[in-house]
C-alpha atoms as a PDB file:
ATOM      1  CA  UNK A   1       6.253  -9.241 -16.274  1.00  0.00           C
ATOM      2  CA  UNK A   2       8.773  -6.383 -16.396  1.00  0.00           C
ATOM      3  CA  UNK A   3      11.355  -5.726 -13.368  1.00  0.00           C
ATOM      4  CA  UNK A   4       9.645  -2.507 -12.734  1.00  0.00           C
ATOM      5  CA  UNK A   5       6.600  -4.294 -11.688  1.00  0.00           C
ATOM      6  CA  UNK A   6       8.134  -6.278  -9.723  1.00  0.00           C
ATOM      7  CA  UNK A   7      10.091  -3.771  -7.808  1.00  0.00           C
ATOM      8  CA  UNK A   8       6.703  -2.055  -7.378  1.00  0.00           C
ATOM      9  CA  UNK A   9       5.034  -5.437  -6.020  1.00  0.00           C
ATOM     10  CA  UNK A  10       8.003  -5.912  -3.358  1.00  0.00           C
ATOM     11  CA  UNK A  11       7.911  -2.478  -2.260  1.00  0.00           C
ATOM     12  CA  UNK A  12       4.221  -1.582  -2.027  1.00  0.00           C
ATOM     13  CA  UNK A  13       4.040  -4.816  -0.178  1.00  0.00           C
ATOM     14  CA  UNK A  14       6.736  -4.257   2.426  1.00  0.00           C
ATOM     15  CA  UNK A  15       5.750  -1.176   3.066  1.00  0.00           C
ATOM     16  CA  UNK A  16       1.961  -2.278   3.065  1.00  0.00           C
ATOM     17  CA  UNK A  17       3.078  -4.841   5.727  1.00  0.00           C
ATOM     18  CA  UNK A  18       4.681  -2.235   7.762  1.00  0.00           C
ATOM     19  CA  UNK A  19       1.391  -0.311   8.001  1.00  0.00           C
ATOM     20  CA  UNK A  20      -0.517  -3.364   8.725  1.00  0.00           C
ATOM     21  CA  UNK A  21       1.542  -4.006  11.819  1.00  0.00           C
ATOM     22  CA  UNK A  22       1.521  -0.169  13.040  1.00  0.00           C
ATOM     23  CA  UNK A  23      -2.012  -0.279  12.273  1.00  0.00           C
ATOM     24  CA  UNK A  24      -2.598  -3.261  14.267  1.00  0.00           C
ATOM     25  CA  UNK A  25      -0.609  -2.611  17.546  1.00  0.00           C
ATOM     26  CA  UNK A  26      -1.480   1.267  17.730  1.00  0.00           C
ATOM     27  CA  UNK A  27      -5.069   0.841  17.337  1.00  0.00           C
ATOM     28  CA  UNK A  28      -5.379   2.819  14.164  1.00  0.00           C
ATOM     29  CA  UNK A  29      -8.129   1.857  10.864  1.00  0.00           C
ATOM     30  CA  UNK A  30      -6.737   4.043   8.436  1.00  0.00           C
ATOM     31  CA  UNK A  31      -3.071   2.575   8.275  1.00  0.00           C
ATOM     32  CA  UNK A  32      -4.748  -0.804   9.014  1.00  0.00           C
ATOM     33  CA  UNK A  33      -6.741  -0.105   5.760  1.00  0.00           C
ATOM     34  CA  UNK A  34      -4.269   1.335   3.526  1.00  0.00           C
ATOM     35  CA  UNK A  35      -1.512  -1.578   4.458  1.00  0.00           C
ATOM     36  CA  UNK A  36      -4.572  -4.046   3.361  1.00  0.00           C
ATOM     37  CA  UNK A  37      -4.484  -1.730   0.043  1.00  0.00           C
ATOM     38  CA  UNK A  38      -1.336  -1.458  -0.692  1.00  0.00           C
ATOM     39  CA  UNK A  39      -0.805  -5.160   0.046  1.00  0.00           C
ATOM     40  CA  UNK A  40      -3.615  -6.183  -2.437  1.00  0.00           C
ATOM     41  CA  UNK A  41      -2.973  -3.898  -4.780  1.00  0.00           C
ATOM     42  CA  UNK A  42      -0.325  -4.833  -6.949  1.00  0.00           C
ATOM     43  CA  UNK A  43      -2.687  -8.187  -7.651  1.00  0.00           C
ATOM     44  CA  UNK A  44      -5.370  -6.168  -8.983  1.00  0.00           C
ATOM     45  CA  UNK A  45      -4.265  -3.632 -11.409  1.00  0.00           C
ATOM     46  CA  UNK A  46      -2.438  -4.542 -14.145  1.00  0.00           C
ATOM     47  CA  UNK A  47      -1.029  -1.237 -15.749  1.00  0.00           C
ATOM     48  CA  UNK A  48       2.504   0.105 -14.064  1.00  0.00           C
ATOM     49  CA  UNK A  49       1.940   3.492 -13.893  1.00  0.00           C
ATOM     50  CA  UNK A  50      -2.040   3.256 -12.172  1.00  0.00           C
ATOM     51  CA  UNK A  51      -0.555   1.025  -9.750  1.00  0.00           C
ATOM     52  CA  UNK A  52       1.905   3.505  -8.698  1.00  0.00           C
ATOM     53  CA  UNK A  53      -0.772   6.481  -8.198  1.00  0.00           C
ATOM     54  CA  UNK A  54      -2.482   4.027  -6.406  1.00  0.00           C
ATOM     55  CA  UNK A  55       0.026   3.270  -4.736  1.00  0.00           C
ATOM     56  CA  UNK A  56       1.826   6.882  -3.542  1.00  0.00           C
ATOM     57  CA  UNK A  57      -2.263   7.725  -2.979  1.00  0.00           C
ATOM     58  CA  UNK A  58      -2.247   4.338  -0.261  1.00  0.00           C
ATOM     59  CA  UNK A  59       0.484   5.760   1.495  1.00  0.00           C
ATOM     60  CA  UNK A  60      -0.644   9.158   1.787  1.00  0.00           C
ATOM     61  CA  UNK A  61      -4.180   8.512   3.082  1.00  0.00           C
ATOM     62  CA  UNK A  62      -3.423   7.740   6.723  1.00  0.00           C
ATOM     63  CA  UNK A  63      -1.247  10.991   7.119  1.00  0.00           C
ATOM     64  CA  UNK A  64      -4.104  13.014   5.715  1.00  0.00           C
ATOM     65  CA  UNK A  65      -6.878  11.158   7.196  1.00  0.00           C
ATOM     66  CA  UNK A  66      -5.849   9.934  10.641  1.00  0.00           C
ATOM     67  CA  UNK A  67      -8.655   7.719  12.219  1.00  0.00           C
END
């Protein structure tokens, strides 16, 4: 492993975490859903720069797309 996947692990999880709690108290699926992405993520892809698309694309989702 390379420090730039591991900076990308700890930050799509944080940040996946904070939109699992949002999602969770406010009531809303989409940033429930895209925390559980982002959070799950990093331990399925395996090449750095897919992971980030995938990752800038999680984050993006619930703005575009709010359920």
């Amino acid at each position: 492993m390379d420090t730039t996947r591991i900076l990308l692990y700890v930050l799509f999880g944080s940040i996946g975490t904070g939109y699992l709690v949002y999602g969770k108290r406010q009531q809303k699926g989409m940033a429930l859903l895209a925390g559980a992405a982002l959070v799950v993520s990093p331990y399925l892809i395996s090449n750095t720069v897919l992971l980030l698309l995938v990752g800038i694309a999680s984050m993006v989702v619930p703005f575009i797309f709010p359920v």
